[in-house]
N, C-alpha and C. Protein backbone atom coordinates (compact mmCIF):
# COMPACT_ATOMS: atom_id res chain seq x y z
N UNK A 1 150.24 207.23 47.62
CA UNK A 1 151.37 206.96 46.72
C UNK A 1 150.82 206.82 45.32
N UNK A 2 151.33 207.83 44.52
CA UNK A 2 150.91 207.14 43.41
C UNK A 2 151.29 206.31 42.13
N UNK A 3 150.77 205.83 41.45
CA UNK A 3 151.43 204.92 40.45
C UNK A 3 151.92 204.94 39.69
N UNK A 4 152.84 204.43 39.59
CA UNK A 4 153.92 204.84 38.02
C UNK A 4 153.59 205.15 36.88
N UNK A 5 154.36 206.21 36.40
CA UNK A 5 154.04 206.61 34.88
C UNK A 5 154.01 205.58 33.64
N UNK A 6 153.18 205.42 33.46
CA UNK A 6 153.60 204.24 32.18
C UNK A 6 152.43 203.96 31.22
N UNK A 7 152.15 204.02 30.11
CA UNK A 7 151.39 203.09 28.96
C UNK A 7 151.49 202.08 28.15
N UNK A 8 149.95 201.75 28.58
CA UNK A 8 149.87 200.31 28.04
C UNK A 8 149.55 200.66 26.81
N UNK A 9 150.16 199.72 25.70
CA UNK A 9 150.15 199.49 23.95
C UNK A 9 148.24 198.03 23.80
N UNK A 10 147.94 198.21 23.38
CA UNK A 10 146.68 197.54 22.72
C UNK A 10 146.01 197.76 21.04
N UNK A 11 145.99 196.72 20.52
CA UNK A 11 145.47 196.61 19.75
C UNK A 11 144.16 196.28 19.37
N UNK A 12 143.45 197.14 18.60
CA UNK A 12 142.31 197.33 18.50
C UNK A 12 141.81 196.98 17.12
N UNK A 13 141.08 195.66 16.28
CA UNK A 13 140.85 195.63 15.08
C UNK A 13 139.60 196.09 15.39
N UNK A 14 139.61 196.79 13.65
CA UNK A 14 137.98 197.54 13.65
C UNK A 14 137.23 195.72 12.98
N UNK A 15 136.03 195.86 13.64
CA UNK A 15 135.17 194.91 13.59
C UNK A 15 134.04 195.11 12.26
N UNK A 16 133.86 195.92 12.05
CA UNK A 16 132.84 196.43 11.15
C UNK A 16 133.52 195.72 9.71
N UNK A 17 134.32 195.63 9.21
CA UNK A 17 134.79 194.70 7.94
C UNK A 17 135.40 193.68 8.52
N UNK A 18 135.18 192.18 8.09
CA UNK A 18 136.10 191.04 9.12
C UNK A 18 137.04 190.81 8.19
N UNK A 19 137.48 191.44 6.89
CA UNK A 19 138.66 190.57 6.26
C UNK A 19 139.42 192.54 6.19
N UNK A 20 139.61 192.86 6.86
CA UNK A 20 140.25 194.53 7.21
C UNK A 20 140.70 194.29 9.08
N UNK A 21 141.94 194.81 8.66
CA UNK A 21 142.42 195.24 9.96
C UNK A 21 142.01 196.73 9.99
N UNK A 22 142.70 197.15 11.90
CA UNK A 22 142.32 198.68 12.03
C UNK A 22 144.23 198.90 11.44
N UNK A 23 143.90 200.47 10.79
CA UNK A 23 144.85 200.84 10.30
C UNK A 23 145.50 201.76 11.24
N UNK A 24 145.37 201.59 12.72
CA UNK A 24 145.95 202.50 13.74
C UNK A 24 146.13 202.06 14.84
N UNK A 25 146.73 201.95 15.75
CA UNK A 25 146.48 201.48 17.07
C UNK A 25 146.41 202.89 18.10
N UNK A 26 145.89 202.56 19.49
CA UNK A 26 145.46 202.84 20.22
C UNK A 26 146.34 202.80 21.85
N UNK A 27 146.42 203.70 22.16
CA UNK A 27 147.67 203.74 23.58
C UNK A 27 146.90 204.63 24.76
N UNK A 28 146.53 203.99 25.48
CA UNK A 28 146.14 204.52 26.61
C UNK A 28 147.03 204.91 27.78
N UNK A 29 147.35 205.97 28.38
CA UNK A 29 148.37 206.69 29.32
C UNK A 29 147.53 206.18 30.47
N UNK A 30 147.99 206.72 31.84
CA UNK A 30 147.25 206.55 32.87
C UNK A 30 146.49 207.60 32.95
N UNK A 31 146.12 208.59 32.26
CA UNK A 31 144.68 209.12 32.70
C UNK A 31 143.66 208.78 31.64
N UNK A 32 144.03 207.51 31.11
CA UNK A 32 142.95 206.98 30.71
C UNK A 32 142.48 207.20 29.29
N UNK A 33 143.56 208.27 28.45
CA UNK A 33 143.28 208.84 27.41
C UNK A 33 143.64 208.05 26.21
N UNK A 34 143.06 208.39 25.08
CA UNK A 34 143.58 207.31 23.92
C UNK A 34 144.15 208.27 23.05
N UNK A 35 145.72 207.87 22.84
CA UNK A 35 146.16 208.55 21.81
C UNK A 35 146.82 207.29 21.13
N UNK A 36 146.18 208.00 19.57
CA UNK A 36 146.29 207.27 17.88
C UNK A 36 148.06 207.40 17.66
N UNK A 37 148.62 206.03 17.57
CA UNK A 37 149.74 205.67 17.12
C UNK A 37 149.81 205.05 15.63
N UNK A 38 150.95 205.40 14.56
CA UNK A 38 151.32 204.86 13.91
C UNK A 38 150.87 203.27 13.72
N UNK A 39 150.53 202.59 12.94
CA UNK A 39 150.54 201.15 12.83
C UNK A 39 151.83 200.58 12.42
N UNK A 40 152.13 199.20 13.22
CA UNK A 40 153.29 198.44 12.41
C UNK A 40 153.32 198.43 10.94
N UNK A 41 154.79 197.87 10.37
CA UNK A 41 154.78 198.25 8.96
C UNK A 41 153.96 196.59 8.21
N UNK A 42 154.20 195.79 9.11
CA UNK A 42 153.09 194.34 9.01
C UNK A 42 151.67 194.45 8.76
N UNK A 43 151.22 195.57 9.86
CA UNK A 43 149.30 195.39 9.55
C UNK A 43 149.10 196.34 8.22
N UNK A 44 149.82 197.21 8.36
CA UNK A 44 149.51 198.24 6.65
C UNK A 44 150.19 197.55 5.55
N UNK A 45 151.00 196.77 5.47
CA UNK A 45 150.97 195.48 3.97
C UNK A 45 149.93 194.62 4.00
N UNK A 46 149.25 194.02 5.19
CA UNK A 46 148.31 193.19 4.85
C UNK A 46 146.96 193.97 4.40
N UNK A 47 146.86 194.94 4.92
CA UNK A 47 145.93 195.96 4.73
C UNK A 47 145.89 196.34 3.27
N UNK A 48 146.99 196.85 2.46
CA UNK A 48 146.95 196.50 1.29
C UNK A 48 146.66 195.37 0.54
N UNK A 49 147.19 194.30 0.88
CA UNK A 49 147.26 192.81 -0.02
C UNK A 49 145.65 192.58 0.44
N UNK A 50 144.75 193.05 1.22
CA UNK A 50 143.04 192.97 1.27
C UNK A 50 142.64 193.72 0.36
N UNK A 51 143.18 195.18 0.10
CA UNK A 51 142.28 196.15 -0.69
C UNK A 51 143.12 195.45 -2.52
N UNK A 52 144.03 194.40 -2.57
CA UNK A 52 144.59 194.54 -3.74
C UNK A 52 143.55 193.08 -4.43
N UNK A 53 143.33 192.38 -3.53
CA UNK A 53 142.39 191.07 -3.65
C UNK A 53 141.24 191.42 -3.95
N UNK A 54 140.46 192.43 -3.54
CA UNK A 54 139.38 192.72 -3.83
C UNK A 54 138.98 193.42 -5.08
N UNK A 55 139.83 194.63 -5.52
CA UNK A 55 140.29 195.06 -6.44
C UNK A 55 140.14 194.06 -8.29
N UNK A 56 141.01 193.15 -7.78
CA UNK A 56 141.16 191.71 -8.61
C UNK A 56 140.18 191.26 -8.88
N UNK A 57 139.50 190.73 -7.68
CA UNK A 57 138.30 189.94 -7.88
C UNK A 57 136.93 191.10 -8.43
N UNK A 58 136.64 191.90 -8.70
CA UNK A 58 135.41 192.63 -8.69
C UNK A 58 136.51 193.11 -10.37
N UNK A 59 137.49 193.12 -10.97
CA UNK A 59 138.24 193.09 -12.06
C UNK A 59 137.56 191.92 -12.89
N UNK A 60 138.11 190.76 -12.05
CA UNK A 60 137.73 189.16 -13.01
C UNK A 60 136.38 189.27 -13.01
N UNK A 61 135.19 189.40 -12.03
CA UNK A 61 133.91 189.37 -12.11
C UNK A 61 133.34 189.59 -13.41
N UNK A 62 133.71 191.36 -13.33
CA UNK A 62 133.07 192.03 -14.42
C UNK A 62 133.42 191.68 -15.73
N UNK A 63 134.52 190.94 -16.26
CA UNK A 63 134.89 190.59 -17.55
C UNK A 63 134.15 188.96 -18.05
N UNK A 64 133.06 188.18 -16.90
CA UNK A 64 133.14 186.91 -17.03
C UNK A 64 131.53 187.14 -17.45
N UNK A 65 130.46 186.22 -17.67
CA UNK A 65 129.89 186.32 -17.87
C UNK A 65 128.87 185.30 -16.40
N UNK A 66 127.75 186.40 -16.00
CA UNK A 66 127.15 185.83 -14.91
C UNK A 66 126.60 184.25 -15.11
N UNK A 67 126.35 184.10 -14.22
CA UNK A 67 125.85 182.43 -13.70
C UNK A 67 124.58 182.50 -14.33
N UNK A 68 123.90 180.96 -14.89
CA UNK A 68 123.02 181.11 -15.21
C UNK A 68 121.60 181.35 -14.22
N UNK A 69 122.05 180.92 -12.88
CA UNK A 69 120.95 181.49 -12.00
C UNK A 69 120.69 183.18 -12.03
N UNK A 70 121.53 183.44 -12.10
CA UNK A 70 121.65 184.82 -12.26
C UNK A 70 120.74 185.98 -13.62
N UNK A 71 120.71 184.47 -14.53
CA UNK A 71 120.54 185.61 -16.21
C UNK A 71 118.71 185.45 -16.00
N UNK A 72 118.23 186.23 -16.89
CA UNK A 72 117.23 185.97 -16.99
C UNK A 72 116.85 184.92 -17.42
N UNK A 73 115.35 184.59 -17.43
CA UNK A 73 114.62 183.27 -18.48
C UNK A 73 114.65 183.69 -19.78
N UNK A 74 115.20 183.05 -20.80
CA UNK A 74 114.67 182.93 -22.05
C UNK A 74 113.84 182.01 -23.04
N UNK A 75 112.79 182.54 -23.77
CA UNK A 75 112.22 181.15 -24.30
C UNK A 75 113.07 180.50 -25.20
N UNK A 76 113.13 179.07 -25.53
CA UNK A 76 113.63 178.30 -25.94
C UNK A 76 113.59 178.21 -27.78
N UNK A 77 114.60 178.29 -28.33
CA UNK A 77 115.29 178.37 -29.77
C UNK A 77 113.64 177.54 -30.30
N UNK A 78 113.20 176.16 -29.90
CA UNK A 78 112.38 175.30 -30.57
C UNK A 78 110.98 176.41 -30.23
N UNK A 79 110.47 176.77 -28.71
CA UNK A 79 109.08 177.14 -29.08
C UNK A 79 109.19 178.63 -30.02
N UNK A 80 109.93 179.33 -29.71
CA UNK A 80 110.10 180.64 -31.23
C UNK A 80 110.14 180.15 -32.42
N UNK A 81 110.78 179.10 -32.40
CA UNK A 81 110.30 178.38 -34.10
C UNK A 81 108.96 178.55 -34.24
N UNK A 82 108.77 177.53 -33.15
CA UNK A 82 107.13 176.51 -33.82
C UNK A 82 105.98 178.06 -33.80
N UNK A 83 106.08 179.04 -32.66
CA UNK A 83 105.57 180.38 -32.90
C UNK A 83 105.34 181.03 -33.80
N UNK A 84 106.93 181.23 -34.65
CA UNK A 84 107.27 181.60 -35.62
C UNK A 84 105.79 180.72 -37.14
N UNK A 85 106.38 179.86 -37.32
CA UNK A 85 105.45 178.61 -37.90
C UNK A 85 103.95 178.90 -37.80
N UNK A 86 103.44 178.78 -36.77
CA UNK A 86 101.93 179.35 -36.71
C UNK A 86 101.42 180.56 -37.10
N UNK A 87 102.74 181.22 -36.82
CA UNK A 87 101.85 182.66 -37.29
C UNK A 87 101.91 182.99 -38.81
N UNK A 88 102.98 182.06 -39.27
CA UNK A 88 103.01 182.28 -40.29
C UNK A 88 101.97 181.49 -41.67
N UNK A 89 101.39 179.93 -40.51
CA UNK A 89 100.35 179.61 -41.27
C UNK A 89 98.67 179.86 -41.31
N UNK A 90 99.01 180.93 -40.32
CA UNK A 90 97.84 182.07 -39.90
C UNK A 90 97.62 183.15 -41.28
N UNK A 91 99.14 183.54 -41.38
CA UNK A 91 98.73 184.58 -42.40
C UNK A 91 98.82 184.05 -43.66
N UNK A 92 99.01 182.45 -44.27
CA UNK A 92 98.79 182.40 -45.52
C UNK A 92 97.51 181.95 -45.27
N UNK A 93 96.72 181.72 -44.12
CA UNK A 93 95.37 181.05 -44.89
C UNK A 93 94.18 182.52 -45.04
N UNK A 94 93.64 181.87 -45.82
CA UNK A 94 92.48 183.36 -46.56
C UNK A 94 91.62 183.60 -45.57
N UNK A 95 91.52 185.02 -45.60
CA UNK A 95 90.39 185.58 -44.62
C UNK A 95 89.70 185.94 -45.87
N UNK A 96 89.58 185.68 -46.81
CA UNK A 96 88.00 186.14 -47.45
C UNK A 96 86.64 185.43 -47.06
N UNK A 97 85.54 186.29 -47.33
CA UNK A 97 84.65 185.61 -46.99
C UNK A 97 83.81 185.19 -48.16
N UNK A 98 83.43 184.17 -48.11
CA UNK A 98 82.31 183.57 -48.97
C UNK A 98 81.21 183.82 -49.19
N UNK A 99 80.37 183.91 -50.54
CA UNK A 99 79.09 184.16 -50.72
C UNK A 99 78.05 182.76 -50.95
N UNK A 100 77.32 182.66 -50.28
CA UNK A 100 76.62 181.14 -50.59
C UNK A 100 76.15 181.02 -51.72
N UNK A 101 76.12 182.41 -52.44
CA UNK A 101 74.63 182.21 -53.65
C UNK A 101 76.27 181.84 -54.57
N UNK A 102 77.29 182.28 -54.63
CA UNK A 102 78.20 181.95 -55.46
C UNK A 102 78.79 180.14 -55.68
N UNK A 103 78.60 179.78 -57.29
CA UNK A 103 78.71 178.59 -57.36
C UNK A 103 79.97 177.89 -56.94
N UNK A 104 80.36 176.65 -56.29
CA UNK A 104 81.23 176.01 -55.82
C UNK A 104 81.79 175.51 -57.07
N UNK A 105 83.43 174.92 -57.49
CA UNK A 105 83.76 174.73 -58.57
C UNK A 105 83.37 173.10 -58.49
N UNK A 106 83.20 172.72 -59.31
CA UNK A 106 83.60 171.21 -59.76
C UNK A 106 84.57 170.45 -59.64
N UNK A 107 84.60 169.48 -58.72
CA UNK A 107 85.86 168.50 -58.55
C UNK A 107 86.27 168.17 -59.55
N UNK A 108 87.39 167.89 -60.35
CA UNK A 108 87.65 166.86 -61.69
C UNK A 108 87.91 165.77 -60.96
N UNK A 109 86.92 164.77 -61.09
CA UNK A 109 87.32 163.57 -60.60
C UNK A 109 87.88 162.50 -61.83
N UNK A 110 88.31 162.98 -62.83
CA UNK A 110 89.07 162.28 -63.75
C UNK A 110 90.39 162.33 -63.41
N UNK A 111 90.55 163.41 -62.98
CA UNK A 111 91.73 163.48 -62.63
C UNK A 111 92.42 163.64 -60.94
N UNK A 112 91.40 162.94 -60.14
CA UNK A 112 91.58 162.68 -59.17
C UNK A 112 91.73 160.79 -58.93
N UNK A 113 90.90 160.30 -60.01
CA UNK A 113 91.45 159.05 -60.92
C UNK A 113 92.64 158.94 -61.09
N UNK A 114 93.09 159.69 -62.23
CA UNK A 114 94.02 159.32 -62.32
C UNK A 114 95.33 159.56 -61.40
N UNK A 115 95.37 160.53 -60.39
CA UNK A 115 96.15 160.39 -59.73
C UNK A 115 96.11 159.25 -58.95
N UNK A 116 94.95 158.87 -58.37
CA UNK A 116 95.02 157.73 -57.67
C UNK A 116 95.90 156.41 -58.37
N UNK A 117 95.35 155.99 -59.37
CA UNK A 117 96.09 155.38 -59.95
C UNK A 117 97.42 155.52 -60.46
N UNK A 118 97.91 156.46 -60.59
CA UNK A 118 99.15 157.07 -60.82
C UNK A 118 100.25 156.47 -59.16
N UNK A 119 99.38 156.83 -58.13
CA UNK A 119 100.14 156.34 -57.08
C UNK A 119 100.24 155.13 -56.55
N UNK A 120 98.93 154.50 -57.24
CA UNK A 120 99.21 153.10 -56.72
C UNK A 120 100.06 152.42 -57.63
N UNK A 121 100.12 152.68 -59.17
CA UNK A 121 101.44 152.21 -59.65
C UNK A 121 102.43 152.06 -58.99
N UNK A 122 102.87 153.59 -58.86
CA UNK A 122 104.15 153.47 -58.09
C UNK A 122 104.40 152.82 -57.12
N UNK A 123 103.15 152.50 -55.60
CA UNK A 123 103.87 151.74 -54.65
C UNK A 123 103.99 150.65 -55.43
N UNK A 124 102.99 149.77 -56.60
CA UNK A 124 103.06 148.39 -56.70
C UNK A 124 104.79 148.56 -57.65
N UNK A 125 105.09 149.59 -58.36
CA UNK A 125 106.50 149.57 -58.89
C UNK A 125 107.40 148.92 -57.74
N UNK A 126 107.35 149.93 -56.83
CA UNK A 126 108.19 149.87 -55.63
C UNK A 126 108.29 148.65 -54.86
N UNK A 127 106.90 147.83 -54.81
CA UNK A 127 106.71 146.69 -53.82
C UNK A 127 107.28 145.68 -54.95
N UNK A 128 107.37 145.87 -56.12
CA UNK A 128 108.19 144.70 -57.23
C UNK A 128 109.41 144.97 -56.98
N UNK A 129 110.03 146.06 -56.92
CA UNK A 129 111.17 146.01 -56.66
C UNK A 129 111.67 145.54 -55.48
N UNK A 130 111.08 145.98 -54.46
CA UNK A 130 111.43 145.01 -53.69
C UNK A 130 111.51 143.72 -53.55
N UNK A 131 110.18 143.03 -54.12
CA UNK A 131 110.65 141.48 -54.27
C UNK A 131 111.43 140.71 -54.81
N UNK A 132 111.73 141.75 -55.89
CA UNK A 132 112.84 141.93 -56.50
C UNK A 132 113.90 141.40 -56.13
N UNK A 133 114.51 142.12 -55.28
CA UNK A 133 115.91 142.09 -54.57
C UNK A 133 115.63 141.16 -53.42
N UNK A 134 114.51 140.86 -52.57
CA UNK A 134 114.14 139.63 -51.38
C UNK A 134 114.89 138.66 -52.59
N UNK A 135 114.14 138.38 -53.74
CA UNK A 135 114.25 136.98 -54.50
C UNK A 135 116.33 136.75 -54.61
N UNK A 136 116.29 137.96 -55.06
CA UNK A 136 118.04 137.82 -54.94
C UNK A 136 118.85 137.10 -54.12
N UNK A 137 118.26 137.82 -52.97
CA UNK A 137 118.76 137.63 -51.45
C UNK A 137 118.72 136.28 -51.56
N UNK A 138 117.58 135.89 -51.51
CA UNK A 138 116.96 134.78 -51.67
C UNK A 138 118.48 133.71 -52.68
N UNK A 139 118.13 134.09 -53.79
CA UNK A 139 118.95 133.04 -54.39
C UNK A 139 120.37 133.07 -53.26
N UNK A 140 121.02 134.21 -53.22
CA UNK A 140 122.32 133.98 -52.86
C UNK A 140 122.14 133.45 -51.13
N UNK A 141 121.22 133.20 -50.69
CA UNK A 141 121.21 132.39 -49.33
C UNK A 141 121.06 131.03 -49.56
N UNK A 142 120.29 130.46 -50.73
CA UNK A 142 120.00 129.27 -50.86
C UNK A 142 121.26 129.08 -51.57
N UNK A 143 122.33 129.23 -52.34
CA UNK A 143 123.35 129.04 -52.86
C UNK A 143 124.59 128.85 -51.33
N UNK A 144 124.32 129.36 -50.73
CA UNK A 144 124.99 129.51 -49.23
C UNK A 144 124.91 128.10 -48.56
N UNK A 145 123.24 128.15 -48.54
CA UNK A 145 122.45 126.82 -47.57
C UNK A 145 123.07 125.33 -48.30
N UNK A 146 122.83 125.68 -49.62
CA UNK A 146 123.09 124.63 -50.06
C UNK A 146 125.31 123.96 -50.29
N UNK A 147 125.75 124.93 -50.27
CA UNK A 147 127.34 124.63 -50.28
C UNK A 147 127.45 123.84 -48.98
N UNK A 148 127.07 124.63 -48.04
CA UNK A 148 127.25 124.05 -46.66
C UNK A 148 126.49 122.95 -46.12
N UNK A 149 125.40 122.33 -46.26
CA UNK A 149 124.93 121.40 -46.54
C UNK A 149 125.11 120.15 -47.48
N UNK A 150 126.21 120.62 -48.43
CA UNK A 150 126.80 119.61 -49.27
C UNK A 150 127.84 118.95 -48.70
N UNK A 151 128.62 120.23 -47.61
CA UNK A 151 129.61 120.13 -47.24
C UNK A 151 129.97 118.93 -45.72
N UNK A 152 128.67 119.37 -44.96
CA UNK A 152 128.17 118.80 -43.72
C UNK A 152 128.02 117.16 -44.10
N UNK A 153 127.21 116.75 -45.21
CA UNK A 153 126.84 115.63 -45.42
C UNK A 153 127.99 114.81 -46.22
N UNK A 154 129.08 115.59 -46.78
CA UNK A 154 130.54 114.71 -47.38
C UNK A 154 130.80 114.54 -45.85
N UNK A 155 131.23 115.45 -45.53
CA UNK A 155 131.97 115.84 -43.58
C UNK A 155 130.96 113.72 -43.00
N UNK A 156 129.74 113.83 -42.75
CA UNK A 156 129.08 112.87 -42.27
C UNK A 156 129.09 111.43 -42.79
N UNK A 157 128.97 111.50 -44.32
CA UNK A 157 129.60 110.32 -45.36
C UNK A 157 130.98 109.88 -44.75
N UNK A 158 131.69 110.65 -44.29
CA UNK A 158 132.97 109.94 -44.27
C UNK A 158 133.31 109.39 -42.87
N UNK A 159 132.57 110.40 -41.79
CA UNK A 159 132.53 109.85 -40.90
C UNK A 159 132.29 108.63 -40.22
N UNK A 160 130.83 108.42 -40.78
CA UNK A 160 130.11 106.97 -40.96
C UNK A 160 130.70 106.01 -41.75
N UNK A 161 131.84 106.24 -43.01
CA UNK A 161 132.38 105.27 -43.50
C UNK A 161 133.77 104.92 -42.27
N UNK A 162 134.30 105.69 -42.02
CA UNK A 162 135.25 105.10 -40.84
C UNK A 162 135.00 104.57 -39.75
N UNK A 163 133.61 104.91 -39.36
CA UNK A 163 133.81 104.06 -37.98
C UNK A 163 132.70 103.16 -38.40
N UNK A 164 132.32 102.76 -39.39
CA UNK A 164 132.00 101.74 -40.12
C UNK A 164 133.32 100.48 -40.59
N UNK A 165 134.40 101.15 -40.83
CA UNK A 165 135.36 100.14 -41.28
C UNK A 165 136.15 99.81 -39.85
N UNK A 166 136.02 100.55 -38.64
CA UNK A 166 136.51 100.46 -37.44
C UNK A 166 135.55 99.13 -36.73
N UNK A 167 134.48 99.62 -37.01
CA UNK A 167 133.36 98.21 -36.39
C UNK A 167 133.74 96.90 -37.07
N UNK A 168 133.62 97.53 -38.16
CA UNK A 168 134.13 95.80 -39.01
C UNK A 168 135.52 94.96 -39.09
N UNK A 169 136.13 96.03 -38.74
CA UNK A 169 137.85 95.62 -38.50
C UNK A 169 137.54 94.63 -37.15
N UNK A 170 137.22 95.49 -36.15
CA UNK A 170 137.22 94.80 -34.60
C UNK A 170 135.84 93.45 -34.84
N UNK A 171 134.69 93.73 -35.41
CA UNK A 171 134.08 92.06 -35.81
C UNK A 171 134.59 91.28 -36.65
N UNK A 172 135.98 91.33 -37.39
CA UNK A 172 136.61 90.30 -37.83
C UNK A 172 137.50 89.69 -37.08
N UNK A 173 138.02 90.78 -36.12
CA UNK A 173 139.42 90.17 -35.45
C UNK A 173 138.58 89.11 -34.03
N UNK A 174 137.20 90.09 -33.97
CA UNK A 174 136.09 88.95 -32.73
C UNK A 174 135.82 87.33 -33.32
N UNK A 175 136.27 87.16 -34.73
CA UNK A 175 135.48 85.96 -35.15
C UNK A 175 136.55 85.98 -35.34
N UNK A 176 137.54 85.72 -36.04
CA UNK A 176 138.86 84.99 -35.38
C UNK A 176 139.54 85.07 -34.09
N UNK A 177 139.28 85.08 -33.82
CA UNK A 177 139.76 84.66 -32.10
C UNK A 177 138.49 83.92 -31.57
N UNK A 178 137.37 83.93 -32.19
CA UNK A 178 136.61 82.99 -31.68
C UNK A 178 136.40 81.67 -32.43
N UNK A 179 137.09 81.75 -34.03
CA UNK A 179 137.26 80.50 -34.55
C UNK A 179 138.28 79.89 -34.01
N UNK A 180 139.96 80.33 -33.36
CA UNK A 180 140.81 79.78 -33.21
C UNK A 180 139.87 79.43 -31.72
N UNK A 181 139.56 79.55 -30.94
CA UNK A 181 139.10 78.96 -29.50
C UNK A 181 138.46 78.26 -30.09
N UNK A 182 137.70 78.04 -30.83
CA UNK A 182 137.23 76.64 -30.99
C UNK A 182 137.39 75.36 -32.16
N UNK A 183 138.73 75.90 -32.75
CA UNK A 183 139.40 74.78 -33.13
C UNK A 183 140.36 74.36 -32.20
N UNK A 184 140.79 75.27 -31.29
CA UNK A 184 141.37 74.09 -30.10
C UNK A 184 140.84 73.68 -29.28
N UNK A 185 139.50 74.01 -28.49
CA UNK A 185 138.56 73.33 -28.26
C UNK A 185 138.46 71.14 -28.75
N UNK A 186 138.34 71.69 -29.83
CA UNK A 186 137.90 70.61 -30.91
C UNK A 186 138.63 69.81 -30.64
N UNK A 187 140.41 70.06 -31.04
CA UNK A 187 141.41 69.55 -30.84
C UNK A 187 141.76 68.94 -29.43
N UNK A 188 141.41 69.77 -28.56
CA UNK A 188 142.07 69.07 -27.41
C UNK A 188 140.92 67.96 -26.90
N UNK A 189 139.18 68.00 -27.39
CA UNK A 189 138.32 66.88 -27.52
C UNK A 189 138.73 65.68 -28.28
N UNK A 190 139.51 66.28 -29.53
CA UNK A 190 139.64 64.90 -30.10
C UNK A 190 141.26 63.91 -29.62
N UNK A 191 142.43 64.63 -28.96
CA UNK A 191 143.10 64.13 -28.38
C UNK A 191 142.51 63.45 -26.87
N UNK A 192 141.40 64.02 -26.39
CA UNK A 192 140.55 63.09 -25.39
C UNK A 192 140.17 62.03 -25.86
N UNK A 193 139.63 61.63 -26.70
CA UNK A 193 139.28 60.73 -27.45
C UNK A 193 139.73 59.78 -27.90
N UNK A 194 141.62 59.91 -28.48
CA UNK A 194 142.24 59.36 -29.00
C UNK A 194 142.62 58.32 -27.28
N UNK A 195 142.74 59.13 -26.32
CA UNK A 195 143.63 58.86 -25.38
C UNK A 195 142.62 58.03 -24.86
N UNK A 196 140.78 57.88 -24.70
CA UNK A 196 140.38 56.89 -24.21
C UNK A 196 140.10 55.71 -25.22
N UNK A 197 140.55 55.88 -26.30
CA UNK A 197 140.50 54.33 -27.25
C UNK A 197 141.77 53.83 -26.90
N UNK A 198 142.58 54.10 -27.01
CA UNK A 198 143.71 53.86 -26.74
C UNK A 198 143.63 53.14 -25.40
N UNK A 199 142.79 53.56 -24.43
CA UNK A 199 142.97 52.49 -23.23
C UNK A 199 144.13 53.02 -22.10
N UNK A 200 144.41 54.62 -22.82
CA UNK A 200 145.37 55.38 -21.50
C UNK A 200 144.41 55.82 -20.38
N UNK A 201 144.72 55.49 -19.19
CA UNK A 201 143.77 55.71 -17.82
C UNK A 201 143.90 58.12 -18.30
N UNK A 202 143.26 58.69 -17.93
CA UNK A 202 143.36 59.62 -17.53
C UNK A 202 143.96 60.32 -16.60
């Protein structure tokens, strides 16, 4: 008996790109044969919207500027200076050469005098001026020291006069109240007194 006519439908993605579908499918009859069908109208839009992404991206790439892992090494703005600099105090110094028998000039040391002295003026100018302005400073701090210190010791004068007149207030009001206790003291001795001449029993 044999088996019914019929084919099976299968889908087959091509493997060789993983972000690509296959753009065909595949139908096997019963003798086993593969015949190429049309693709849905689903896998050929996505199939596009892959080739339109890629497109894009390899677009944006090329307009951006690569990563710095990517660029070469360059030497640095400072050592091309300082390069620059050497070679250039290479070529102002003299390559002539010297003859020994030829005489050496004479220092002017008069006027290596006087520069010296010429410069030490100036720092000692400079170091007056500065003391200059310390002394200033100076006055207007001691004008400072001294306001506030005038000020501290009125502030302390007055302090000490009040609780100076507070002490003496309260040792007057202590000695009267200790004179009145002992004028009645006194008093109530000398009504003792009166009362035993008198000959009143107690």
């Amino acid at each position: 008996m044999s088996p019914p006519e019929s084919s099976t439908s299968v889908s087959l993605p091509e493997e060789a790109k993983p972000h690509e579908r296959s753009s065909s499918l595949v139908s096997l009859d019963r003798f086993g044969e593969s015949v190429h069908m049309n693709p849905p109208m689903e896998f050929r839009n996505e199939a596009r919207h892959h080739e339109h992404d890629e497109t894009s991206a390899t677009a944006n790439f090329e307009g951006r500027e690569p990563p710095p892992s990517a660029q070469p090494n360059k030497p640095a703005m400072s050592d091309v200076s300082d390069q620059r600099k050497d070679d250039e105090l290479e070529e102002e110094e003299p390559n002539e050469d010297y003859d020994p028998a030829e005489k050496i000039d004479d220092l002017d040391w008069n006027e290596l005098l006087h520069n010296y002295h010429q410069a030490m003026n100036q720092a000692n100018d400079m170091e007056s001026e500065i003391f200059r302005e310390w002394n200033e400073l100076m006055k207007f701090f001691q004008v400072w020291a001294e306001a506030g210190l005038n000020h501290e010791t009125d502030r302390s004068f007055s302090r000490i006069n009040t609780r100076t007149a507070y002490v003496q207030n309260s040792e007057s009001r202590m000695e009267a109240t200790r004179k009145h206790y002992t004028d009645v003291v006194n008093a109530f001795e000398s009504a003792l007194a009166l009362l035993k001449n008198a000959g009143i029993p107690r």
